[in-house]
N, C-alpha and C. Protein backbone atom coordinates (compact mmCIF):
# COMPACT_ATOMS: atom_id res chain seq x y z
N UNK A 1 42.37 -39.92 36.85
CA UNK A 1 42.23 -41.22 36.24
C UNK A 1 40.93 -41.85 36.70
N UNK A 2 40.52 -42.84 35.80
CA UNK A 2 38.87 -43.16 36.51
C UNK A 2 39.22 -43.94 37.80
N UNK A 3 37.89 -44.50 38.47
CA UNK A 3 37.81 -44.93 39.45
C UNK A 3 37.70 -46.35 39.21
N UNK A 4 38.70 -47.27 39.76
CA UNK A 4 38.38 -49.13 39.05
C UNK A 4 37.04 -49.45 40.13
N UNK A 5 36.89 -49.16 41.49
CA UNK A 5 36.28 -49.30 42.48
C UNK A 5 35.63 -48.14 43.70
N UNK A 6 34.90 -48.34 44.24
CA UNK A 6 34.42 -47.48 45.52
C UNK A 6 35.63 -47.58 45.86
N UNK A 7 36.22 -48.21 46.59
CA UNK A 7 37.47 -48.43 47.49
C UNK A 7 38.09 -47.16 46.98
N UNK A 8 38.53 -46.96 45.54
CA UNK A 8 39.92 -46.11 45.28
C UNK A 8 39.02 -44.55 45.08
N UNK A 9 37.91 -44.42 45.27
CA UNK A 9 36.84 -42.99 45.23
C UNK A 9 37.73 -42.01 46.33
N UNK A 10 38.15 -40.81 46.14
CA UNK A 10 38.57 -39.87 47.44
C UNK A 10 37.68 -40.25 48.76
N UNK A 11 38.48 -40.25 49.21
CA UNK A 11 37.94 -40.35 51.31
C UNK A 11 36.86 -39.24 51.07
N UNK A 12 36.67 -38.37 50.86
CA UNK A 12 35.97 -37.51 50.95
C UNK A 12 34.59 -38.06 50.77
N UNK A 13 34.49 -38.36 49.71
CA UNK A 13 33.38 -39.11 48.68
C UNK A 13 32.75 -40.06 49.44
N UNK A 14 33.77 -40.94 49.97
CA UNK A 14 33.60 -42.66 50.32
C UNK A 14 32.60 -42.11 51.92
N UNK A 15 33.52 -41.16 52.80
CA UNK A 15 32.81 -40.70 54.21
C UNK A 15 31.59 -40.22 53.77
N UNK A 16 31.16 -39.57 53.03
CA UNK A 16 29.86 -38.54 52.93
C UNK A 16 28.78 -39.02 52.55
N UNK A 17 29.07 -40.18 51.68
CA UNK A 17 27.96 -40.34 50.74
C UNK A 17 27.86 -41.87 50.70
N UNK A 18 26.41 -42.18 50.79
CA UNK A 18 25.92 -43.62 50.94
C UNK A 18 26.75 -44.65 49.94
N UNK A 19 26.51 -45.71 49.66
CA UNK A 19 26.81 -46.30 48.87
C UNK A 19 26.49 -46.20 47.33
N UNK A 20 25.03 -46.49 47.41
CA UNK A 20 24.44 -46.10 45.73
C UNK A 20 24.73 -44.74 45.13
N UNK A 21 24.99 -43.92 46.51
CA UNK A 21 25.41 -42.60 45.61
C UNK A 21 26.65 -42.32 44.80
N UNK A 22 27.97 -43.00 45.62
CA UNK A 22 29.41 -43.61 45.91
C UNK A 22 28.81 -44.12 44.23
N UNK A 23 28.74 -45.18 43.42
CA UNK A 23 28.13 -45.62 42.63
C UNK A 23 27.79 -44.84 41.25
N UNK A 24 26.30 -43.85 41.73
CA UNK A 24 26.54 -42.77 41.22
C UNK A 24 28.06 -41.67 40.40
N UNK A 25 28.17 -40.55 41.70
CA UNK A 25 29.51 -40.60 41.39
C UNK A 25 30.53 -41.45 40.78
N UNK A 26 30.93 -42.16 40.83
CA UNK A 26 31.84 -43.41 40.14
C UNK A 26 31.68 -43.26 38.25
N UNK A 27 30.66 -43.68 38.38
CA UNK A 27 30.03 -43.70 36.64
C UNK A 27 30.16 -42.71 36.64
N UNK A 28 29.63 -41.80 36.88
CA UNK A 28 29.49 -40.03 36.62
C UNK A 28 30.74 -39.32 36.12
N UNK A 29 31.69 -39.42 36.86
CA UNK A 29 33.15 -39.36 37.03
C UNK A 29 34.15 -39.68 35.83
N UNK A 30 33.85 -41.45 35.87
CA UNK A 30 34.48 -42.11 35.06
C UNK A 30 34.06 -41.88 33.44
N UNK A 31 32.85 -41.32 33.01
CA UNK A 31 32.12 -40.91 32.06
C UNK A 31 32.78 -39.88 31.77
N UNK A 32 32.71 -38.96 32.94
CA UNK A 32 32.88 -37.78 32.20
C UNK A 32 34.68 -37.53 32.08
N UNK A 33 35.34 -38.24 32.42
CA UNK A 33 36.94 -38.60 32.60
C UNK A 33 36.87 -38.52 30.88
N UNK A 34 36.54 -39.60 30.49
CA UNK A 34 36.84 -40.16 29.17
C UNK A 34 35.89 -39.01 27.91
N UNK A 35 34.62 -38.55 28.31
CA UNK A 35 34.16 -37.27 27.12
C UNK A 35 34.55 -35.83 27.46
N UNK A 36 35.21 -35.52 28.29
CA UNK A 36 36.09 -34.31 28.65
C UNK A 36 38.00 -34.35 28.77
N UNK A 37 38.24 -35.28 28.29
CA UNK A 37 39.55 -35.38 27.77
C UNK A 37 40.64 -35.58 28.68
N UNK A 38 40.37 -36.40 30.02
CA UNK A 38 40.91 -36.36 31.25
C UNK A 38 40.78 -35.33 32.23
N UNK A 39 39.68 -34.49 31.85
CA UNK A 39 39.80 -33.08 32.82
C UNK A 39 39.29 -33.59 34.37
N UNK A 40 40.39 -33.57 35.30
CA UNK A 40 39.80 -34.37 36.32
C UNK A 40 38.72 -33.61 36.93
N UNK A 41 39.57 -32.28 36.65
CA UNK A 41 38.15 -31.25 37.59
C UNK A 41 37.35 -30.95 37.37
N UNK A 42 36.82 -31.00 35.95
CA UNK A 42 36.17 -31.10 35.56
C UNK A 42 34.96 -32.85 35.26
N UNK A 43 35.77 -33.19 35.28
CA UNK A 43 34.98 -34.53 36.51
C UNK A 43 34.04 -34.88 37.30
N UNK A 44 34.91 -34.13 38.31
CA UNK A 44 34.08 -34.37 39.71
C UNK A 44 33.43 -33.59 39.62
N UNK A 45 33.56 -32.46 39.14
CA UNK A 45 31.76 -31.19 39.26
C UNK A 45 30.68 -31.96 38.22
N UNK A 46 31.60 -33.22 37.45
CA UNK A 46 30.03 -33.47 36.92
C UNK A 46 29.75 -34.95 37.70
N UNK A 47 30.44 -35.54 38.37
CA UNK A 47 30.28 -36.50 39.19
C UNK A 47 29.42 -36.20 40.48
N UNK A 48 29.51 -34.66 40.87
CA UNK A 48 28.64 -34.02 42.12
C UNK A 48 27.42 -33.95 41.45
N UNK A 49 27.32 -32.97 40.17
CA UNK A 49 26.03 -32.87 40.00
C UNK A 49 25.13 -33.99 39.59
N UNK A 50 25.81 -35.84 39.17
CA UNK A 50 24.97 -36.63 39.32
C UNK A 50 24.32 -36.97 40.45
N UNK A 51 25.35 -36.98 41.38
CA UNK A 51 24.76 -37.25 42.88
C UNK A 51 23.64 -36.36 43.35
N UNK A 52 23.85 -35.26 43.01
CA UNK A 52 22.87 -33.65 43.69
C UNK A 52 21.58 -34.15 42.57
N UNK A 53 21.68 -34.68 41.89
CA UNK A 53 20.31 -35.23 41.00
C UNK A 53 19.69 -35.77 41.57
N UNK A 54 20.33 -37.17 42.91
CA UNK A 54 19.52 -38.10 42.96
C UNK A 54 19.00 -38.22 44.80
N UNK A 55 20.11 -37.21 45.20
CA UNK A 55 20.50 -37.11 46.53
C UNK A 55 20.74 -35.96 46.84
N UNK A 56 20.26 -35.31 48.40
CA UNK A 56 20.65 -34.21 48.83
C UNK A 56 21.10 -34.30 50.24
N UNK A 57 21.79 -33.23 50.57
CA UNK A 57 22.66 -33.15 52.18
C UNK A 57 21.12 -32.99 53.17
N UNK A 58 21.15 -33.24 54.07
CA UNK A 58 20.71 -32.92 55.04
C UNK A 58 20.76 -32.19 55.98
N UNK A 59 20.95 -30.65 55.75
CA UNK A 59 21.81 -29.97 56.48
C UNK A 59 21.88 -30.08 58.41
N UNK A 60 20.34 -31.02 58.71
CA UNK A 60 20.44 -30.85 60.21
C UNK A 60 21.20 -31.87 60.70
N UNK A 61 21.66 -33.27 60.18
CA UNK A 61 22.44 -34.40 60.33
C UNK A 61 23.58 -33.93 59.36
N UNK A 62 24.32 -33.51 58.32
CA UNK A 62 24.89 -33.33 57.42
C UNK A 62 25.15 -34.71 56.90
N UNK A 63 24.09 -35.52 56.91
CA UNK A 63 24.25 -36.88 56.14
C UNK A 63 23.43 -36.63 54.59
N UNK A 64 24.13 -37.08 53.61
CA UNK A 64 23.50 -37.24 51.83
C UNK A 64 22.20 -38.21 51.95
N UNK A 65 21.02 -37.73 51.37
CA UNK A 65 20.01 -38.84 51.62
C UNK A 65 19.16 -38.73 50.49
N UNK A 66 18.72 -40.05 49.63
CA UNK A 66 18.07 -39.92 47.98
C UNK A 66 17.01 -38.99 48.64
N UNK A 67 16.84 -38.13 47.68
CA UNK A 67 15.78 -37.21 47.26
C UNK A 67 14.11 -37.70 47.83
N UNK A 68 13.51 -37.39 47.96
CA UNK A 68 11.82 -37.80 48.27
C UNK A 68 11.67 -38.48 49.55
N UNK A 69 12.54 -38.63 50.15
CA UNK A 69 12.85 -39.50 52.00
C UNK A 69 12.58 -38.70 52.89
């Protein structure tokens, strides 16, 4: 089901990833909820790959950080 808020985003999501990304994901998610026919899992792989657009892991901190930083 979409996301009304950050707050209700999986723990997963909410721990890992900054806010604007949190954001990201959210729309991403909730978009693709409603033009993929409720496919949740299909969802979140397209809710990741907005984030992986704008943001990447850091593998030596494992903190998410926008792209060009």
């Amino acid at each position: 089901m979409p996301y009304k808020s950050l707050s209700h985003l999986p723990e997963s999501v909410r721990e890992q990833l900054p806010k604007h990304a949190q954001e990201i994901y959210r729309g991403a998610y909730n978009s693709a909820w409603d033009e993929y026919n409720h496919d949740e899992e299909r969802a979140h792989r397209v809710a990741w790959a907005a984030v992986k657009h704008k943001y990447e892991k850091n593998e030596q901190t494992g903190m998410w950080e926008e792209k060009g930083n």
